[in-house]
Protein backbone atom coordinates (compact mmCIF):
# COMPACT_ATOMS: atom_id res chain seq x y z
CA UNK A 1 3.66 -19.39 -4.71
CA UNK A 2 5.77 -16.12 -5.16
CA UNK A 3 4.62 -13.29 -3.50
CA UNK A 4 2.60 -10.42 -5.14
CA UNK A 5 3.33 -6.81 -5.60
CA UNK A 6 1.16 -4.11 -3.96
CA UNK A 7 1.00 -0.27 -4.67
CA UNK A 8 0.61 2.52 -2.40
CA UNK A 9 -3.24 3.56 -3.00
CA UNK A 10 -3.21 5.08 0.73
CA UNK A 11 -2.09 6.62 3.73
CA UNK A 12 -3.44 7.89 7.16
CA UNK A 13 -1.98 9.53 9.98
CA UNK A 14 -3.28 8.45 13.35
CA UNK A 15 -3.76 10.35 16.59
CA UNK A 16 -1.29 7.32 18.30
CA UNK A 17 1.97 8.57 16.31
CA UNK A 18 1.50 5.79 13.54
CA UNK A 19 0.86 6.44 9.91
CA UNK A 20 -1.57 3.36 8.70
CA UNK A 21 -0.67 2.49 4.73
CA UNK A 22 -2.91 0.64 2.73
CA UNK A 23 -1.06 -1.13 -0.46
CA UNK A 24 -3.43 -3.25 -2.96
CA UNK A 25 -3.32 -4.53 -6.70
CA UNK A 26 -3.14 -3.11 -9.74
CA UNK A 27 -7.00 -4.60 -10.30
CA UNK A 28 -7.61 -3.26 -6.51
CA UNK A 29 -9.35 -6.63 -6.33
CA UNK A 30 -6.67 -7.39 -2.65
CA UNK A 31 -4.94 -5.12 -0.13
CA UNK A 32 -2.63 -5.35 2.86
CA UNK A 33 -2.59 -2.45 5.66
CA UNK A 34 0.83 -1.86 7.24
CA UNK A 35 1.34 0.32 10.09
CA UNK A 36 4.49 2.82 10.65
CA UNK A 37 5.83 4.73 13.93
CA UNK A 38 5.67 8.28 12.51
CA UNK A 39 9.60 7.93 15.25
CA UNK A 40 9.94 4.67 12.73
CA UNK A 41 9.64 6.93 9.15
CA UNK A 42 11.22 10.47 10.82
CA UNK A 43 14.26 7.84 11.23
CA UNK A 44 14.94 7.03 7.49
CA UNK A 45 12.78 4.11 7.41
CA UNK A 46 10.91 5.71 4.45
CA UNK A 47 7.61 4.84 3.12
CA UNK A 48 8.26 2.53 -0.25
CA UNK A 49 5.50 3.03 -3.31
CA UNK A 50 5.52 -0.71 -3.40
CA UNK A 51 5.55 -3.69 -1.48
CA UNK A 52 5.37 -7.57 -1.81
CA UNK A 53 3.14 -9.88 0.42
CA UNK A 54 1.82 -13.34 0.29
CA UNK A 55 -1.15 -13.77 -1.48
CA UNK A 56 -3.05 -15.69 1.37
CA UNK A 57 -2.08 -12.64 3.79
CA UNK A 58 -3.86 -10.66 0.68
CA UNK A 59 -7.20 -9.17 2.01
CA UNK A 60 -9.93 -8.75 -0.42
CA UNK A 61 -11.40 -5.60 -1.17
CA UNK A 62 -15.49 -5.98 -1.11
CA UNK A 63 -16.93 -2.37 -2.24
CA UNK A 64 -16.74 -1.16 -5.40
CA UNK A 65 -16.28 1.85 -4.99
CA UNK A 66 -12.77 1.24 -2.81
CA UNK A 67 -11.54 -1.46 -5.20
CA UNK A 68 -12.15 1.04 -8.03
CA UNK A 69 -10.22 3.65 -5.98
CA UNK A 70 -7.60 1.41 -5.23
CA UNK A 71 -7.00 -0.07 -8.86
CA UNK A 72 -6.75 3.92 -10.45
CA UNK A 73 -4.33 4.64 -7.43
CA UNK A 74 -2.26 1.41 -7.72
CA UNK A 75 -1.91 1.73 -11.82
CA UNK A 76 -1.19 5.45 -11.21
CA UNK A 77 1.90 4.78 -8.75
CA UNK A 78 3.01 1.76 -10.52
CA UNK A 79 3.50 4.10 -14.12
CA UNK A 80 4.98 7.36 -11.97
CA UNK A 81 7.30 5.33 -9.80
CA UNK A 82 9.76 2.35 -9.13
CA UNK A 83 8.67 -0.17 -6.72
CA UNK A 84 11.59 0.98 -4.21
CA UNK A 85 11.24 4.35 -4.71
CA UNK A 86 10.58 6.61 -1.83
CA UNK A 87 7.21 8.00 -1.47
């Protein structure tokens, strides 16, 4: 099964030094959360408006309200930007 694409829909700075990011479908229906070392990004490792995952690592998004979040955020940033594009 190929792996699916996921859009930046959000991002949180944490008191630890990490930045949590939160990428999910177009539909917001799934979403994976990634975590960064603010050291990690401040080093070039930039924050991508895409990503790809598995779809079984895929977790599904259960209130509405979030997945209809997610879905305007993910369109929005899959229209403005390219996949690799720094963000």
């Amino acid at each position: 099964m190929d792996d699916e694409r996921l859009w930046l829909v959000e991002r949180t700075y944490t008191d630890k030094g990490l930045v949590s990011l939160v990428y999910a479908t177009t539909d917001g229906e799934y979403s994976v959360q990634r975590q960064r070392s603010m050291n990690m990004l401040r080093q070039g490792a930039g924050v991508t408006a895409a990503t790809e995952a598995d779809p079984e690592s895929l977790n599904p998004v259960e209130d509405d309200e979030t997945r209809d979040r997610y879905a305007d955020e993910a369109t929005r940033m899959a229209e403005k930007h390219d996949p690799d594009a720094t963000v």
